[in-house]
Protein backbone atom coordinates (compact mmCIF):
# COMPACT_ATOMS: atom_id res chain seq x y z
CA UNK A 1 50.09 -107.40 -41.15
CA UNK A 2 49.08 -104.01 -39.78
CA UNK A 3 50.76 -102.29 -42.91
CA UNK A 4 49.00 -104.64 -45.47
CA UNK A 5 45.71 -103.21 -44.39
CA UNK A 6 46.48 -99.58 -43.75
CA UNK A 7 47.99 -100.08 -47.75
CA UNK A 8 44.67 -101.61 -48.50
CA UNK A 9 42.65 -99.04 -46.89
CA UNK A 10 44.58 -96.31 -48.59
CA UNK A 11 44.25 -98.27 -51.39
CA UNK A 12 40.06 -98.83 -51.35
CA UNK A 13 39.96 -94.91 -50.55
CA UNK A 14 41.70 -93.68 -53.04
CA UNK A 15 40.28 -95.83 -56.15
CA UNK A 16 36.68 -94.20 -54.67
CA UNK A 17 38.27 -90.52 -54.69
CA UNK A 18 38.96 -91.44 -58.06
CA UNK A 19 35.87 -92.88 -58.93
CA UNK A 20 33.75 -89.75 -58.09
CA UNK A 21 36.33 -87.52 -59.54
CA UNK A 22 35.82 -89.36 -62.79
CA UNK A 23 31.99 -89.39 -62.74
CA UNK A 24 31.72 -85.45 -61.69
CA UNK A 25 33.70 -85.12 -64.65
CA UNK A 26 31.55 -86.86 -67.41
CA UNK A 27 29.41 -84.71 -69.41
CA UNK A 28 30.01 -81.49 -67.48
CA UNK A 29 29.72 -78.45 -69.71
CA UNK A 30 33.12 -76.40 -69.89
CA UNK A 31 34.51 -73.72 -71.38
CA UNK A 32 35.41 -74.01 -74.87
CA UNK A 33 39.15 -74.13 -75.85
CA UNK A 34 40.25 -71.63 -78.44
CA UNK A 35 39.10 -72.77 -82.01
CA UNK A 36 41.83 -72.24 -83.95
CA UNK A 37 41.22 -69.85 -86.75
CA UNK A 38 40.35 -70.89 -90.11
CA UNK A 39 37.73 -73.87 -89.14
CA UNK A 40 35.66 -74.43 -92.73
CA UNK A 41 32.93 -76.51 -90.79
CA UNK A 42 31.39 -76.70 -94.31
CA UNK A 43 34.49 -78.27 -96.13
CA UNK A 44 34.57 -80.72 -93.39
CA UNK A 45 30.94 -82.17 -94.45
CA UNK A 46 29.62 -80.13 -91.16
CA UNK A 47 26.09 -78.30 -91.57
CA UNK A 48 25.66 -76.14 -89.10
CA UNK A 49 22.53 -74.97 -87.72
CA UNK A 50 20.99 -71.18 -88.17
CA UNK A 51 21.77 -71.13 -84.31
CA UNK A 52 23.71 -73.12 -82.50
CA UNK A 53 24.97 -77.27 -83.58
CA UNK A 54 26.02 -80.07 -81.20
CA UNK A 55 28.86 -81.32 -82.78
CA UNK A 56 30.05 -84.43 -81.53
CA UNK A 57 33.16 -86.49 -82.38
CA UNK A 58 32.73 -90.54 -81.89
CA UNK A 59 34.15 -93.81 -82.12
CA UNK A 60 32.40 -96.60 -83.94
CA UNK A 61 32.81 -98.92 -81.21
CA UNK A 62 31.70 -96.62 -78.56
CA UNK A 63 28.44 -96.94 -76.10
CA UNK A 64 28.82 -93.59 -74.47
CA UNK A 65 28.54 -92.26 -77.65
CA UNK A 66 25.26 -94.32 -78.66
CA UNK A 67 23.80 -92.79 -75.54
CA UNK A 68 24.99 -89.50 -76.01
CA UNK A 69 23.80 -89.20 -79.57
CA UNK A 70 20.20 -90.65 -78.35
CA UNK A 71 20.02 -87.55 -75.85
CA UNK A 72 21.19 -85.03 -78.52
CA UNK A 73 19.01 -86.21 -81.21
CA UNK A 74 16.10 -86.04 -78.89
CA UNK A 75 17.15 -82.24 -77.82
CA UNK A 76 17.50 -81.37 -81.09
CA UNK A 77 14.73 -83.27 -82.96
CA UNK A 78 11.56 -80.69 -81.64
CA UNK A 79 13.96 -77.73 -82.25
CA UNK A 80 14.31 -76.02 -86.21
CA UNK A 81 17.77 -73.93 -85.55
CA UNK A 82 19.23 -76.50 -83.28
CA UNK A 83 21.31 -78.86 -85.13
CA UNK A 84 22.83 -82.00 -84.02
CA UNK A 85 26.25 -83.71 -86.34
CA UNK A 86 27.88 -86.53 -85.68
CA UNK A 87 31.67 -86.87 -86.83
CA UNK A 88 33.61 -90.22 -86.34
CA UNK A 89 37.06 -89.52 -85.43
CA UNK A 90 38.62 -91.93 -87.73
CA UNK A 91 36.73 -89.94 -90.61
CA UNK A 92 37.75 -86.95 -89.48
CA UNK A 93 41.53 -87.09 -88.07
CA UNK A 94 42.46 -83.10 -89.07
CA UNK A 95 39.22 -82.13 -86.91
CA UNK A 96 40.31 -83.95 -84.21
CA UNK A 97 44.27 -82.83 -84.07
CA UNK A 98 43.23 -79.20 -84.52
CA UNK A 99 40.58 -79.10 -81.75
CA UNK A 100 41.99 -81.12 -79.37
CA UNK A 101 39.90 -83.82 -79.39
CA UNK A 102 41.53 -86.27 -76.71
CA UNK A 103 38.25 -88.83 -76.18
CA UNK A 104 35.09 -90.02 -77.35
CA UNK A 105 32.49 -88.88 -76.87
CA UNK A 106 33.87 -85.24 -76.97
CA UNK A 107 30.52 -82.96 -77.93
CA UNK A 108 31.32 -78.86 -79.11
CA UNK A 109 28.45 -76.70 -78.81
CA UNK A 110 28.88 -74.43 -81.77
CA UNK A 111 27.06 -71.26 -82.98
CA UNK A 112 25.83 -70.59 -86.12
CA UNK A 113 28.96 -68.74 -87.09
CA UNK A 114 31.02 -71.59 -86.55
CA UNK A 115 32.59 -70.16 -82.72
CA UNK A 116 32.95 -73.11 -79.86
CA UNK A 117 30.84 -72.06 -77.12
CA UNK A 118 30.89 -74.77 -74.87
CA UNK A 119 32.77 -78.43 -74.58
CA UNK A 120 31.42 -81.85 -72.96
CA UNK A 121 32.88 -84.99 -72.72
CA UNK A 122 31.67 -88.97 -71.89
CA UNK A 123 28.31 -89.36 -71.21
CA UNK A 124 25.95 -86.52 -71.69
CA UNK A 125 22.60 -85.79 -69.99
CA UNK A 126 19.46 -83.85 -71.27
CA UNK A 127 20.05 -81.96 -68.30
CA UNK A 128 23.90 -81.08 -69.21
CA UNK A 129 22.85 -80.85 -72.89
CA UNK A 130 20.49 -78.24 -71.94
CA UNK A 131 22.67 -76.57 -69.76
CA UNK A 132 25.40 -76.45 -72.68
CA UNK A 133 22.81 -74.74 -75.33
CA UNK A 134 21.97 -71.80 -72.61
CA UNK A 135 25.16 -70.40 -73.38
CA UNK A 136 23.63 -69.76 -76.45
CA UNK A 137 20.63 -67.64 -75.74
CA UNK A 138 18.72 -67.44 -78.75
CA UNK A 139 18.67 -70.98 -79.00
CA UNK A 140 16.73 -71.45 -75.36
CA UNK A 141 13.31 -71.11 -76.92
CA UNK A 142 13.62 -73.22 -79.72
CA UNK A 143 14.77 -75.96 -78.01
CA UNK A 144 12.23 -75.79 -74.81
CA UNK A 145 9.42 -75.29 -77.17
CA UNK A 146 8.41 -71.73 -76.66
CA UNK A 147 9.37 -70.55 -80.51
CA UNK A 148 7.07 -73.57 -81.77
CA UNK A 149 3.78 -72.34 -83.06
C-alpha cells in the first residue's frame, strides 16, 4: 500500500514538473535556427515587410493559432514596416520541411531581407511578440508608436 502512494506521489509531481516545463516553454522567443539558403519568401506567396514580418505557420483547426494571430495582427496593425503573414502548413508543406517547422503555431520573426531573427512557438503574448521584434531594432519605433506622425 505504502508503494502505491509513494508511485502516486512521484507520479502527481512529476506530471506538474512537466506541466510548468511545458508552459515556460510556450511562446518564448528563441534563437532562430539556420535558414537554409535559397528561401524565395516571394515565390512562396510571402510579402515581407520593409522591416521586419511575423511569419507564422498554422493549422486550420488550431485555437492557439486563432489567438496568436489576434495578438500579431494587433502588433502589427498600428505599425507601416511591420508585417504580419499567415501560412497554413498544409498549403505550404516545402516551407515547413525546410525550416523545421515541428508544431503549430510556430511564428519566425523575419527581416526585411528575408534572415530568421527570432523563433516562437504555441501561444504568443504581446509581451513575447514585442520582445521577439526588439531583436530587430529599427522596427522598435514603428511598432510602439514613436515613428507615427
Amino acid at each position: 500500500m505504502l508503494g502505491q502512494v509513494i508511485a502516486l506521489v512521484v507520479l502527481v509531481l512529476g506530471t506538474a514538473a512537466l506541466g510548468v516545463w511545458w508552459s515556460a516553454r510556450q511562446g518564448a522567443v528563441r534563437a532562430p535556427r539556420e535558414t537554409p539558403a535559397g528561401i524565395d519568401w516571394a515565390s512562396s506567396g510571402v510579402a515581407l515587410a520593409d522591416r521586419v514580418t511575423f511569419v507564422q505557420f498554422s493549422a486550420e483547426v488550431c485555437a492557439a493559432c486563432r489567438s496568436t494571430s489576434r495578438v500579431l495582427g494587433g502588433l502589427t496593425g498600428s505599425a507601416s514596416d511591420v508585417g504580419h503573414r499567415e501560412l497554413l502548413v498544409d498549403d505550404h508543406l516545402d516551407l515547413v520541411r525546410r525550416l523545421g517547422v515541428l508544431r503549430t503555431p510556430t511564428v519566425l520573426v523575419v527581416d526585411g531581407g528575408g534572415q530568421e531573427i527570432a523563433r516562437m512557438s504555441g501561444v504568443v503574448s504581446d509581451t513575447q511578440a514585442r520582445q521577439a521584434l526588439h531583436r530587430v531594432p529599427a522596427a522598435v519605433a514603428e511598432a510602439d508608436g514613436e515613428g507615427q506622425s
